[in-house]
N, C-alpha and C. Protein backbone atom coordinates (compact mmCIF):
# COMPACT_ATOMS: atom_id res chain seq x y z
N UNK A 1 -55.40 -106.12 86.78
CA UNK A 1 -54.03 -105.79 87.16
C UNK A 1 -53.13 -106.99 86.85
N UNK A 2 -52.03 -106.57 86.34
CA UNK A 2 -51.21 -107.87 86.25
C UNK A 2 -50.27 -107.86 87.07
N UNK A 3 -49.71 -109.20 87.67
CA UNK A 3 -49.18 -109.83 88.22
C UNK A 3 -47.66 -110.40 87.58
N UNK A 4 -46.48 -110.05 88.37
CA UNK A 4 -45.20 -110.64 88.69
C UNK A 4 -45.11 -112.18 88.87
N UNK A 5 -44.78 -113.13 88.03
CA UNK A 5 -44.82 -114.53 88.46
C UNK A 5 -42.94 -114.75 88.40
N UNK A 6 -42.73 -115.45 88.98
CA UNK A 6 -41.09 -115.40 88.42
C UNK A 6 -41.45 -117.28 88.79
N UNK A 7 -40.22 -118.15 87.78
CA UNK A 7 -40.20 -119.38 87.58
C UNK A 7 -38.49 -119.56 88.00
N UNK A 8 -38.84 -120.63 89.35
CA UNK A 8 -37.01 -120.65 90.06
C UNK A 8 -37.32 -122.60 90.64
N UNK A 9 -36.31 -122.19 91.45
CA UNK A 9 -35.99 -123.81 91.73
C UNK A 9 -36.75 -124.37 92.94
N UNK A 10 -38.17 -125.17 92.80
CA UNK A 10 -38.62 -125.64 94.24
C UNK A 10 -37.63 -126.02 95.61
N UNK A 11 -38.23 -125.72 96.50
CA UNK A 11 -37.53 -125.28 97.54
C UNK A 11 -38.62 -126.34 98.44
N UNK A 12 -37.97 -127.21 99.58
CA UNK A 12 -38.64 -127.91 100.16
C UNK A 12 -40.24 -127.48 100.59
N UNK A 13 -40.47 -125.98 101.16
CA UNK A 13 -41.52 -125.47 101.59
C UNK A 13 -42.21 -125.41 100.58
N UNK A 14 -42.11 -125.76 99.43
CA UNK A 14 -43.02 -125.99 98.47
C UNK A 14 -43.72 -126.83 98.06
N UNK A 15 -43.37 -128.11 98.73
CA UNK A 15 -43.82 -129.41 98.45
C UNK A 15 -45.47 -129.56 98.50
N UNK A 16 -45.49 -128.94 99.96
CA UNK A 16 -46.99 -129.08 100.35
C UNK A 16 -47.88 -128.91 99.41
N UNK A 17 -47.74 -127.89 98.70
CA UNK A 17 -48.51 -127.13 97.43
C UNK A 17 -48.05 -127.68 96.27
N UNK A 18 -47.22 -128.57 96.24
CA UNK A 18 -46.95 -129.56 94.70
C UNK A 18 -47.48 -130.46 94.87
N UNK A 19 -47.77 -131.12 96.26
CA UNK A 19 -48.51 -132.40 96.83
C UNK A 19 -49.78 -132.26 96.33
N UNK A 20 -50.61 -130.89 96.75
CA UNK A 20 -52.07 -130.49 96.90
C UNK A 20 -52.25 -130.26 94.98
N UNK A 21 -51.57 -129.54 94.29
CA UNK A 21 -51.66 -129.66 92.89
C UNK A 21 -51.70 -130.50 92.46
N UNK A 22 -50.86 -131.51 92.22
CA UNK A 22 -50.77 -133.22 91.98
C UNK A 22 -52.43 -133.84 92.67
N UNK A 23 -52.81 -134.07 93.29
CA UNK A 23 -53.87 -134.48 94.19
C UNK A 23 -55.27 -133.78 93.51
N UNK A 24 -55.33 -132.63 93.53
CA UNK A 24 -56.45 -131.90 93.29
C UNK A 24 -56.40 -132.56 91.50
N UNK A 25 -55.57 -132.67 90.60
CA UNK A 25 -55.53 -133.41 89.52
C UNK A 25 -56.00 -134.56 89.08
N UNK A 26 -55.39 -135.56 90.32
CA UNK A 26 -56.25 -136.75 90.40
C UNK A 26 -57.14 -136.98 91.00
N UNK A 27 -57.60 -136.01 91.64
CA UNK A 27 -59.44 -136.01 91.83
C UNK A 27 -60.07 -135.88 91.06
N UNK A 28 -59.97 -134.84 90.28
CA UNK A 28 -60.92 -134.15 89.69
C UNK A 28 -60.96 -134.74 88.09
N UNK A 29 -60.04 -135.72 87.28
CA UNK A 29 -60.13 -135.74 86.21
C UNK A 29 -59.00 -137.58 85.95
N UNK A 30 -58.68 -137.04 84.36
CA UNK A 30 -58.08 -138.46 84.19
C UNK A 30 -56.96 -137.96 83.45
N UNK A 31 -56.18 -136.92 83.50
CA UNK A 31 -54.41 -136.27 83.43
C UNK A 31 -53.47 -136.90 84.56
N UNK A 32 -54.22 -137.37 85.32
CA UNK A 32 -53.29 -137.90 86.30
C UNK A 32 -53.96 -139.25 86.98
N UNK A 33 -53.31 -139.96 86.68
CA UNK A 33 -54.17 -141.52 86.90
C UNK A 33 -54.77 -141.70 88.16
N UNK A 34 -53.38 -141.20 89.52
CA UNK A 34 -53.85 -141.70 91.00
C UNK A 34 -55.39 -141.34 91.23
N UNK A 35 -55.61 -142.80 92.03
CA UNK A 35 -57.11 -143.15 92.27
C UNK A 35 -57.38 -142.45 93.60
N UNK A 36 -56.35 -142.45 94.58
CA UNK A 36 -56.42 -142.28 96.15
C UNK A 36 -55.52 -141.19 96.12
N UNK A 37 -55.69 -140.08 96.74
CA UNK A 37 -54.30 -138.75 97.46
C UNK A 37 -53.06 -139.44 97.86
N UNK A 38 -52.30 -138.50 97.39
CA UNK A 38 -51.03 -139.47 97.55
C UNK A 38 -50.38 -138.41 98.80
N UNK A 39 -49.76 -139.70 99.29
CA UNK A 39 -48.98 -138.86 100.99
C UNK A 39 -47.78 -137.73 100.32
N UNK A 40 -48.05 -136.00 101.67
CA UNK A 40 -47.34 -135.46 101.14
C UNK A 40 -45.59 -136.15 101.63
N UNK A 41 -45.45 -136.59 102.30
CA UNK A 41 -44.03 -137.32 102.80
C UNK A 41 -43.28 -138.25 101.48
N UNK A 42 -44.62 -138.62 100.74
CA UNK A 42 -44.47 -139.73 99.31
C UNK A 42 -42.98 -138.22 98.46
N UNK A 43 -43.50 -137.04 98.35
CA UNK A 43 -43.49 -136.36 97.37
C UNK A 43 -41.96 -135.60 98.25
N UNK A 44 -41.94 -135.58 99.46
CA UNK A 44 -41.18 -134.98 99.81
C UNK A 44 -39.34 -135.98 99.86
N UNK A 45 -39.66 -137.05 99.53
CA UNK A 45 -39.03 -138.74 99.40
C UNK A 45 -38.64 -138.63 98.11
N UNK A 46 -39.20 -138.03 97.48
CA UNK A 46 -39.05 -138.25 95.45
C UNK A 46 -38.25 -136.59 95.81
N UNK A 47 -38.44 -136.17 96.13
CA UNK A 47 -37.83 -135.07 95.67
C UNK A 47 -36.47 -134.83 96.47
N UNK A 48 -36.41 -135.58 97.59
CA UNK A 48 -34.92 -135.85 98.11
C UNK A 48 -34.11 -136.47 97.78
N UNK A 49 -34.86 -137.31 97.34
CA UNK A 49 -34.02 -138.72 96.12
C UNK A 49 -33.77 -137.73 94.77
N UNK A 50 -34.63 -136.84 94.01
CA UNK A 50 -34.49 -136.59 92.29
C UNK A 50 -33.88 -135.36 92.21
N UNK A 51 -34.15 -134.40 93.05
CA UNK A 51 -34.07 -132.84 92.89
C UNK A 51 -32.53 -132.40 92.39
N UNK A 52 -31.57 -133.12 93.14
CA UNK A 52 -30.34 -132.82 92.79
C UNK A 52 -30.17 -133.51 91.30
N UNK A 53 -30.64 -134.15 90.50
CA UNK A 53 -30.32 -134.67 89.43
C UNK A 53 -31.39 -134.23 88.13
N UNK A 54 -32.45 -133.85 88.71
CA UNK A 54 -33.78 -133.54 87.49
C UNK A 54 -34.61 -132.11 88.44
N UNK A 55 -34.25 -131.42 87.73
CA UNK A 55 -35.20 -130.16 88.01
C UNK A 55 -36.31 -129.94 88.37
N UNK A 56 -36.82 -129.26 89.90
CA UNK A 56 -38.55 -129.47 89.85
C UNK A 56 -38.20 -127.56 89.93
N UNK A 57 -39.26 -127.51 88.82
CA UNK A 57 -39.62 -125.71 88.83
C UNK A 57 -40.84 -125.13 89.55
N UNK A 58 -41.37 -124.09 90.42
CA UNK A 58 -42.40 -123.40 90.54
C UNK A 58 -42.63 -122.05 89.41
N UNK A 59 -44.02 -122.09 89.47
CA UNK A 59 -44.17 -120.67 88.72
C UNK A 59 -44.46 -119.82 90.46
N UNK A 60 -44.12 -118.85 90.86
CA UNK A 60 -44.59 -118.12 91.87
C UNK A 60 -44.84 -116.96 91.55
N UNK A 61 -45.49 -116.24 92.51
CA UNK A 61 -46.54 -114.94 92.57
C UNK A 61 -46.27 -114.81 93.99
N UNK A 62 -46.08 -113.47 94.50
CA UNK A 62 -46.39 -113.20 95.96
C UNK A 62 -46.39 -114.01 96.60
N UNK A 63 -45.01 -114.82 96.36
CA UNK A 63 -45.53 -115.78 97.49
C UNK A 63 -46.37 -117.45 97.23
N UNK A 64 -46.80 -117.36 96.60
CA UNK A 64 -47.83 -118.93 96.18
C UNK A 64 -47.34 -119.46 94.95
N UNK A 65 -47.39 -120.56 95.13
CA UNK A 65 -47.26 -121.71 93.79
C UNK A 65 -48.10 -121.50 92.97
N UNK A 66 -48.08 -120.95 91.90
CA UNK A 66 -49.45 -121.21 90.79
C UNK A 66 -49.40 -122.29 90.04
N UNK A 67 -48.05 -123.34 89.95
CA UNK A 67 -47.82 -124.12 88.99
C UNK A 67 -46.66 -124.60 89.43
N UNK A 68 -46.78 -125.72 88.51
CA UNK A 68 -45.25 -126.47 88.54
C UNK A 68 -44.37 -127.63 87.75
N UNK A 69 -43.65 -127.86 87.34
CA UNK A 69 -43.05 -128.47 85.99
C UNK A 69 -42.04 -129.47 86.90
N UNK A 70 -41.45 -131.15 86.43
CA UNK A 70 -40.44 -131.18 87.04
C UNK A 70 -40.26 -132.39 85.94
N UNK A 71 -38.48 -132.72 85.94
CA UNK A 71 -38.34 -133.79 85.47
C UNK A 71 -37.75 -134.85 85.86
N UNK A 72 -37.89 -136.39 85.49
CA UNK A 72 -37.61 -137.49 85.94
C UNK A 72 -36.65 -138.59 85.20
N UNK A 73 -36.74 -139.15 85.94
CA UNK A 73 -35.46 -140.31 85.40
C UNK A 73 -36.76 -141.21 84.31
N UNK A 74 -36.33 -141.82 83.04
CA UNK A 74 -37.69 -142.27 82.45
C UNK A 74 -37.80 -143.58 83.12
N UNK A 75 -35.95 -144.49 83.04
CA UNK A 75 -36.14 -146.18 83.44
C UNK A 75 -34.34 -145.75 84.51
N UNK A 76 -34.47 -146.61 84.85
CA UNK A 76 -33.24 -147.03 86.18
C UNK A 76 -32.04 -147.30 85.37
N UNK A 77 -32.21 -148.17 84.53
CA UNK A 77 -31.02 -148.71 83.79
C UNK A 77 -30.12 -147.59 82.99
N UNK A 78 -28.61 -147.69 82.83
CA UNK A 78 -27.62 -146.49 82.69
C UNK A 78 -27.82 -146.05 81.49
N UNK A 79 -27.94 -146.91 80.36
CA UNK A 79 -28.55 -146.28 78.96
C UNK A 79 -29.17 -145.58 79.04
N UNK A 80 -30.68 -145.30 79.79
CA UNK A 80 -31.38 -144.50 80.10
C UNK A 80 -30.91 -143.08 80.36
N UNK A 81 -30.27 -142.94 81.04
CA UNK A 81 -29.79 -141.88 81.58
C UNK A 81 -29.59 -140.69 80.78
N UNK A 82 -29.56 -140.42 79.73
CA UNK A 82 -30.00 -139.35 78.69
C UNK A 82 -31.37 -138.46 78.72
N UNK A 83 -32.62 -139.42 79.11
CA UNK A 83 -33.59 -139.36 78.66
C UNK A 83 -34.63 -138.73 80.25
N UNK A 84 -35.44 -138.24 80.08
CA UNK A 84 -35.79 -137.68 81.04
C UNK A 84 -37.17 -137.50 80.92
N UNK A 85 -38.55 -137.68 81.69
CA UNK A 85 -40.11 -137.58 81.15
C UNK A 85 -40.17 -136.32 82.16
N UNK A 86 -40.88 -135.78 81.78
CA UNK A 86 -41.16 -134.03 82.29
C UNK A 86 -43.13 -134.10 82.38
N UNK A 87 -43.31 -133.55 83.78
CA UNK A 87 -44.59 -133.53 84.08
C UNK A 87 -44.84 -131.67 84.49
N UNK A 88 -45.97 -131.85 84.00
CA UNK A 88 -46.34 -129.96 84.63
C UNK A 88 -47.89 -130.01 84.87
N UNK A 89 -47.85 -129.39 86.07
CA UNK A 89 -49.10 -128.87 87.38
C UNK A 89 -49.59 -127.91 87.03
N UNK A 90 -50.97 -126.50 86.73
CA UNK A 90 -50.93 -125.73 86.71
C UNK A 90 -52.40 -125.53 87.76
N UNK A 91 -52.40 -124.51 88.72
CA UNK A 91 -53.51 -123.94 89.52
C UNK A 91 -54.70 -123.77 88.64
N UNK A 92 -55.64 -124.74 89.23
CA UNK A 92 -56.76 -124.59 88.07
C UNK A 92 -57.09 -122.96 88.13
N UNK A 93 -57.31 -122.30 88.92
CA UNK A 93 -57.95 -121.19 88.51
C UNK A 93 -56.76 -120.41 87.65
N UNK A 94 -55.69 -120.72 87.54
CA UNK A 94 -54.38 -120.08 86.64
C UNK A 94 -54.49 -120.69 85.23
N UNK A 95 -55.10 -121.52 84.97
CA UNK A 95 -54.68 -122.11 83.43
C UNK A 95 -54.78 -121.02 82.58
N UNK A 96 -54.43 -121.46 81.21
CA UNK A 96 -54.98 -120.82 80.16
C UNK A 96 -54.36 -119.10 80.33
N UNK A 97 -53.26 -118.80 80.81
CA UNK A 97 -52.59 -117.43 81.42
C UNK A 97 -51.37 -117.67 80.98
N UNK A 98 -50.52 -118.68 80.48
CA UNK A 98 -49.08 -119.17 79.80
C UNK A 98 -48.31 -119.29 80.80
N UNK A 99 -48.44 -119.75 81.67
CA UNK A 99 -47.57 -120.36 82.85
C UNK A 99 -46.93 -121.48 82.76
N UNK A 100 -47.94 -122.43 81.73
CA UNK A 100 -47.19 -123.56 81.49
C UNK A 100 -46.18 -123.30 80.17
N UNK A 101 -46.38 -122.50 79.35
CA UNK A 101 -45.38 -122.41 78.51
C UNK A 101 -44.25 -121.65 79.35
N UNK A 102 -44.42 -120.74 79.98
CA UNK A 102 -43.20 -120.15 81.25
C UNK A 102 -42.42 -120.88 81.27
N UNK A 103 -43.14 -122.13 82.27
CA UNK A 103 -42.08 -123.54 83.51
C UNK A 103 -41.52 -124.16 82.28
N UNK A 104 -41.98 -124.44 80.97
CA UNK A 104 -41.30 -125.16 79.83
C UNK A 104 -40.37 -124.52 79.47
N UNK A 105 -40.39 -123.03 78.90
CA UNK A 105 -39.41 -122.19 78.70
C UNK A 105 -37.99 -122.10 79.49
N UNK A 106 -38.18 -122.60 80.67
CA UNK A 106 -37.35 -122.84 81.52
C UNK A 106 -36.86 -124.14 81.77
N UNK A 107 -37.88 -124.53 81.85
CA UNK A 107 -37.15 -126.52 81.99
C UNK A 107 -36.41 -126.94 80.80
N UNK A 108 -37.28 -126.64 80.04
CA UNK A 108 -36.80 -127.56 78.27
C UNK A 108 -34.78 -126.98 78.29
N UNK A 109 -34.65 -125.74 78.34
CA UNK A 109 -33.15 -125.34 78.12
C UNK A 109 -32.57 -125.84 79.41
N UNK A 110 -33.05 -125.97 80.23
CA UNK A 110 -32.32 -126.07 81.62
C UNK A 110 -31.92 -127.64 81.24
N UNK A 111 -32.99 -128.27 80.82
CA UNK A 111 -32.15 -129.85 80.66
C UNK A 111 -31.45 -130.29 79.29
N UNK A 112 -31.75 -129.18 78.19
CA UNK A 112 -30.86 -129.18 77.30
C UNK A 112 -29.49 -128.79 78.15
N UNK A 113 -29.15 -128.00 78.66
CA UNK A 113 -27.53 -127.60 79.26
C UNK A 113 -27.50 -128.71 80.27
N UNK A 114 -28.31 -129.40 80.92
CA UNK A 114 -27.47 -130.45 82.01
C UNK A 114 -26.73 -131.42 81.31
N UNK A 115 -26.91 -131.65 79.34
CA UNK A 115 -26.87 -132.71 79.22
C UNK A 115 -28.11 -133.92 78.31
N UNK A 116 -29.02 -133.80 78.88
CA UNK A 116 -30.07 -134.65 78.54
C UNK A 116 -30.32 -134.62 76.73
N UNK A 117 -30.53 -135.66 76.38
CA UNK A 117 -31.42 -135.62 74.79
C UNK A 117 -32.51 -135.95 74.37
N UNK A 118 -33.29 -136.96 75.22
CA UNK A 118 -34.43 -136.55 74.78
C UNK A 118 -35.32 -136.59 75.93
N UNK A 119 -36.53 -135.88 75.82
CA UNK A 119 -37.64 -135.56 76.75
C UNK A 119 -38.46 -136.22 76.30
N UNK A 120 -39.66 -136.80 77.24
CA UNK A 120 -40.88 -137.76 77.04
C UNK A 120 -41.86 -137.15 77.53
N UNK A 121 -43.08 -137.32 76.91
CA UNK A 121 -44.40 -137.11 78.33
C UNK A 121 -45.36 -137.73 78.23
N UNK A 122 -46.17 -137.86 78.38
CA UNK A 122 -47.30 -139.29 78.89
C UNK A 122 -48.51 -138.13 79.16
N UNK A 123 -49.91 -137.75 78.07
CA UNK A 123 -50.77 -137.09 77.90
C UNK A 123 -52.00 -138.23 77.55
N UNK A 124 -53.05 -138.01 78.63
CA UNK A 124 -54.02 -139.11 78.27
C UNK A 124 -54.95 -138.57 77.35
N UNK A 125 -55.42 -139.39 76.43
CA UNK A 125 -56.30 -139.21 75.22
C UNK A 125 -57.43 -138.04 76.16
N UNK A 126 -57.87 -137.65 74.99
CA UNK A 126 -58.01 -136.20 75.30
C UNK A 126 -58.18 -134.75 75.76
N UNK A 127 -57.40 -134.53 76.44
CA UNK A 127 -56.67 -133.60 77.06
C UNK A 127 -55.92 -132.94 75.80
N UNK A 128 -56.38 -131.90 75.19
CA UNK A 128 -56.13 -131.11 74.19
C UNK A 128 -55.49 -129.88 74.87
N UNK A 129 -55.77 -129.16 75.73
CA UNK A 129 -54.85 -128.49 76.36
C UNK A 129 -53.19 -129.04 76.50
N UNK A 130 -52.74 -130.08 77.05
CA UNK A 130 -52.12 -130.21 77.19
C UNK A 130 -51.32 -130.96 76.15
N UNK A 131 -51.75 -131.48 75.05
CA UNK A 131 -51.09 -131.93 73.87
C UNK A 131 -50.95 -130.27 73.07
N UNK A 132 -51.77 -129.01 72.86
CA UNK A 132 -51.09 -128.13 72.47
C UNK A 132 -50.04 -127.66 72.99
N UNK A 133 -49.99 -127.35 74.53
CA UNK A 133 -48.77 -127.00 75.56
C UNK A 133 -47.71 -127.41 74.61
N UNK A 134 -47.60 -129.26 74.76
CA UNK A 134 -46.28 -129.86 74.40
C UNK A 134 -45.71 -129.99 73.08
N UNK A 135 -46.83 -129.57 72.04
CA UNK A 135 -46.72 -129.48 70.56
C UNK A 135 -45.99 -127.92 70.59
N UNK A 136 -46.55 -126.60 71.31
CA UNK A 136 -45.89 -125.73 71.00
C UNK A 136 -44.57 -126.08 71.46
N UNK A 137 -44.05 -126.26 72.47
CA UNK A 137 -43.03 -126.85 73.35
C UNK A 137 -41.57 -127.37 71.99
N UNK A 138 -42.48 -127.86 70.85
CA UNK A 138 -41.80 -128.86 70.15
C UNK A 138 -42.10 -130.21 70.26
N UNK A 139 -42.74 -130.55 71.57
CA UNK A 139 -42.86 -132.49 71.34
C UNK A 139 -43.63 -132.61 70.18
N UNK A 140 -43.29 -134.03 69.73
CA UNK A 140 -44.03 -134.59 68.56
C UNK A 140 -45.02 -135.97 69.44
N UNK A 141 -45.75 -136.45 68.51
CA UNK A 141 -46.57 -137.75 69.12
C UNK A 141 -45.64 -138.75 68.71
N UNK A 142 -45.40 -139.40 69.62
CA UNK A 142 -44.67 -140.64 68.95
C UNK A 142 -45.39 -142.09 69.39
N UNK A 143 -46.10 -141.88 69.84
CA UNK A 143 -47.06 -143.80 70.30
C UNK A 143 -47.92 -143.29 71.09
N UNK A 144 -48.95 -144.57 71.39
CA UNK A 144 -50.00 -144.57 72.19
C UNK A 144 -50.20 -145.72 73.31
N UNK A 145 -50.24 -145.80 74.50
CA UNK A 145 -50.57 -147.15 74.89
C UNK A 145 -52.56 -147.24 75.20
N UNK A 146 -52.77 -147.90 74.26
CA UNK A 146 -53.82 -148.04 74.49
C UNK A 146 -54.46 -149.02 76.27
N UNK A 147 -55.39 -148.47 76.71
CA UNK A 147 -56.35 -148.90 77.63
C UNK A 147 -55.33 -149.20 78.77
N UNK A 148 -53.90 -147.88 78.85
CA UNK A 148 -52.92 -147.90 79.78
C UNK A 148 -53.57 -147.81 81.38
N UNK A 149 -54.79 -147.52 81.74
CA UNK A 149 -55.63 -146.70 82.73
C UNK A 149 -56.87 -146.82 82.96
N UNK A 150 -57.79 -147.28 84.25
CA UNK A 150 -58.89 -147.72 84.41
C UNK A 150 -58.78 -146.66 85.28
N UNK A 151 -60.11 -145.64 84.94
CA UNK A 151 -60.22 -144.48 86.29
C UNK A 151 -61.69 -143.70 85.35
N UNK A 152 -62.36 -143.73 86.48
CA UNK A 152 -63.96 -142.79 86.57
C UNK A 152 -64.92 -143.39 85.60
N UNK A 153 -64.41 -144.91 85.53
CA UNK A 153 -65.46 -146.05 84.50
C UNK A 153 -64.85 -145.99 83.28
N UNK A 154 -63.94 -145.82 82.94
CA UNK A 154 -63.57 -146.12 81.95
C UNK A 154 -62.20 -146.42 81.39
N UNK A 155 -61.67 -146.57 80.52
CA UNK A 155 -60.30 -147.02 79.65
C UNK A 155 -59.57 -145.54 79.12
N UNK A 156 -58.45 -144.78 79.21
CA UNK A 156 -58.06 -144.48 79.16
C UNK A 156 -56.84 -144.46 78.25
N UNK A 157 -56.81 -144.38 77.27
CA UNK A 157 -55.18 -144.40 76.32
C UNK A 157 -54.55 -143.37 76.40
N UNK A 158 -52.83 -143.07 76.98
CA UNK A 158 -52.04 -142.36 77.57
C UNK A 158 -51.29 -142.15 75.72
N UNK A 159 -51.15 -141.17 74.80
CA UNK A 159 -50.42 -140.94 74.12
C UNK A 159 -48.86 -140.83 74.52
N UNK A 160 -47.64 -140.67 74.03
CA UNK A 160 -46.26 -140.32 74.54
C UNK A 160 -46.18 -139.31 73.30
N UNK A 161 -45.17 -138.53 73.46
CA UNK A 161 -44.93 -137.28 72.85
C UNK A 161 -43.28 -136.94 73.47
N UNK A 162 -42.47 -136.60 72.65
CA UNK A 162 -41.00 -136.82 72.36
C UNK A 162 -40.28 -135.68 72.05
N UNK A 163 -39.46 -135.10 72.48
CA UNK A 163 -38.69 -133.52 71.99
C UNK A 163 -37.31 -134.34 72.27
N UNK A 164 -36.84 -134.11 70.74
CA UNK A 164 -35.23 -134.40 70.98
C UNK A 164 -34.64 -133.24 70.89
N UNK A 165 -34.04 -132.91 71.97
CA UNK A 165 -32.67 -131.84 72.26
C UNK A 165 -31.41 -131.69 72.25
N UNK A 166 -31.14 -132.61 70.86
CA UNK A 166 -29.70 -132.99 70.30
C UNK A 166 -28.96 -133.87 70.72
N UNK A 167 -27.51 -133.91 70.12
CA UNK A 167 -26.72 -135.19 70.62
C UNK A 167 -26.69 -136.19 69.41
N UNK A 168 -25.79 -136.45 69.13
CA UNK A 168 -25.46 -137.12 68.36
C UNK A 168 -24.62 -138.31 68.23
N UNK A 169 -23.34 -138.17 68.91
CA UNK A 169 -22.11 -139.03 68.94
C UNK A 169 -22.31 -139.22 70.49
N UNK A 170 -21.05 -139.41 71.15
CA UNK A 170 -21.11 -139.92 72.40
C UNK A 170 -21.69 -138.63 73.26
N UNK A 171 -22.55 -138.97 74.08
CA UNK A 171 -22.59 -137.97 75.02
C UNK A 171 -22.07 -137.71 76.40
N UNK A 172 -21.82 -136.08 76.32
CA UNK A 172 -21.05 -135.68 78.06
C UNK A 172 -22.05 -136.63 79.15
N UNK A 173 -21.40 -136.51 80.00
CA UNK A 173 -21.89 -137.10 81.27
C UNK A 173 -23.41 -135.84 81.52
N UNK A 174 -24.43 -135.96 82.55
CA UNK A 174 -25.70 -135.00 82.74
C UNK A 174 -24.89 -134.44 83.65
N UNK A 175 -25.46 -133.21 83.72
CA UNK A 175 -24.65 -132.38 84.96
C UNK A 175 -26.18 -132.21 85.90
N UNK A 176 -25.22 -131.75 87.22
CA UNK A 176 -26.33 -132.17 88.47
C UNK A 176 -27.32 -130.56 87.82
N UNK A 177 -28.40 -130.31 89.02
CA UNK A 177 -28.97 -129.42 88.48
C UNK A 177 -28.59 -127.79 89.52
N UNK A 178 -27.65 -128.55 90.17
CA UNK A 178 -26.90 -127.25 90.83
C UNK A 178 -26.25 -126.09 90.15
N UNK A 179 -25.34 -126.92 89.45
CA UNK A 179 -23.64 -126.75 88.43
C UNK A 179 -24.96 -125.80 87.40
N UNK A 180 -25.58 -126.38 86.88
CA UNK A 180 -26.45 -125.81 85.80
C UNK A 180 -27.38 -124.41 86.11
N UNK A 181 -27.82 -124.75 87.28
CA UNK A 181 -28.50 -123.72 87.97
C UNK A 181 -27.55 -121.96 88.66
N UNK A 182 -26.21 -122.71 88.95
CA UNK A 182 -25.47 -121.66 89.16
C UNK A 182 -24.82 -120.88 87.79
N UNK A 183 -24.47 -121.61 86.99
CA UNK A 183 -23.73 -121.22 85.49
C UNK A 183 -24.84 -120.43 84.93
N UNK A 184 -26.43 -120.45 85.41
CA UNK A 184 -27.25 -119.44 84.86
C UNK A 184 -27.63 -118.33 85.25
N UNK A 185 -26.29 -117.98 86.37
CA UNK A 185 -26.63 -117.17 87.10
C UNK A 185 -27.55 -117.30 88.71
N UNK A 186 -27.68 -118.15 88.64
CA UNK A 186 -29.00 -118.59 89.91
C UNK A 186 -30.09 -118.19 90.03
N UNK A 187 -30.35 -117.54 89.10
CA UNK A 187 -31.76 -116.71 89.53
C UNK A 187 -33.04 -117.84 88.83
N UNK A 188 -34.09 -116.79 88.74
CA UNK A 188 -35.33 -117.37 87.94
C UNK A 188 -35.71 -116.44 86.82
N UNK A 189 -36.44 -116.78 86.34
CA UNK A 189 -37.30 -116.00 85.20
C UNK A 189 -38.47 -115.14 85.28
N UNK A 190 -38.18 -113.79 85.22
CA UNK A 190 -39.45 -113.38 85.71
C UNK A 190 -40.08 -113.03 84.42
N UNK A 191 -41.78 -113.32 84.47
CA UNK A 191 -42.52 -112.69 83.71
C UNK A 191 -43.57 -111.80 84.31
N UNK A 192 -44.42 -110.81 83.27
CA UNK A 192 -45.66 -110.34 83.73
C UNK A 192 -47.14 -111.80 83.07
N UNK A 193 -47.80 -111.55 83.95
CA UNK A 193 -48.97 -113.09 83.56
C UNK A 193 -50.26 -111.61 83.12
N UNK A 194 -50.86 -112.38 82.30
CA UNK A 194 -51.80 -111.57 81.67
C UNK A 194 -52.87 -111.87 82.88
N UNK A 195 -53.59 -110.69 82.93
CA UNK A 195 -55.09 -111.10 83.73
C UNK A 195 -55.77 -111.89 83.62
N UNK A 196 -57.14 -112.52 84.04
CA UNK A 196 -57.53 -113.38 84.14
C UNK A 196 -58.76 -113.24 83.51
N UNK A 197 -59.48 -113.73 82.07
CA UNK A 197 -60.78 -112.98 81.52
C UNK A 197 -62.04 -113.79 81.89
């Protein structure tokens, strides 16, 4: 049977389950560096501080998080401020169902209209899932930091991967992700998710 997922704007009661996604990530593998669970209060702090300025998306179903996409400031300094690194969560038992191309489908234009030009992401050597994700997406590879990461005995090299989303001459100011979110109508995106084989 397939399933209704619609992709909208995290909502505080969601955290818990972006906390536990994030976490269950860095347990189980080396896509996500943290060594120790990170506090959900950590996540609920970043997202009171970022949310109004960088988009965090859910994929939902009935109710539950299956996934989740959000983006960030890359460096502090005002030059920066164009540029934005984009991370995405998906429910292990959900992968491989296009959820993550969904939350992209949605993020990537959403921060093309705030403003932004280019997107970053940080994919550790090999993790092929997720370098196709960002290749369909459009990112390209653009560098590597080698032996960026010591986790589960070993060295780790984090590739970066780059989608420029125009801009040329001076750019508009970023718009918050309210202004952007309402001008699209407010809603989310609904799709049907293929079953699970």
């Amino acid at each position: 049977m397939n399933e209704v997922v619609t992709i909208e704007l995290a909502r505080a009661g969601d955290l818990e389950r972006i906390t536990s996604l994030v976490n269950r990530a860095g347990e189980t593998g080396t896509a996500n560096f943290a060594t120790s669970p990170e506090p959900l209060e950590q996540w609920i702090d970043e997202w009171e501080r970022t949310s109004s300025t960088h988009p965090w998306l859910v994929a939902r179903s009935s109710g539950d998080v299956l996934g989740f996409a959000k983006a960030s400031a890359h460096r502090a300094r005002g030059a920066y401020r164009w540029t934005a690194e984009v991370s995405i969560y998906i429910d292990e038992e959900r992968r491989a169902r296009g959820l993550g191309t969904a939350l992209y489908g949605v993020l990537i234009p959403f921060l093309g209209a705030q403003g932004f030009v280019t997107l970053l992401a940080g994919i550790t050597a090999g993790h092929t899932a997720s370098e196709r994700l960002h290749a369909r997406a459009g990112f390209i590879r653009c560098g590597t930091f080698h032996r960026a990461g010591w986790k589960m005995g070993g060295w780790h090299d984090v590739g970066y991967w780059e989608l420029q989303l125009g801009g040329g001459l001076e750019p508009a100011p970023v718009r918050g992700v309210a202004e952007v979110w309402e001008a699209r109508g407010g809603g989310g995106l609904s799709l049907t998710a293929a079953p699970r084989r």
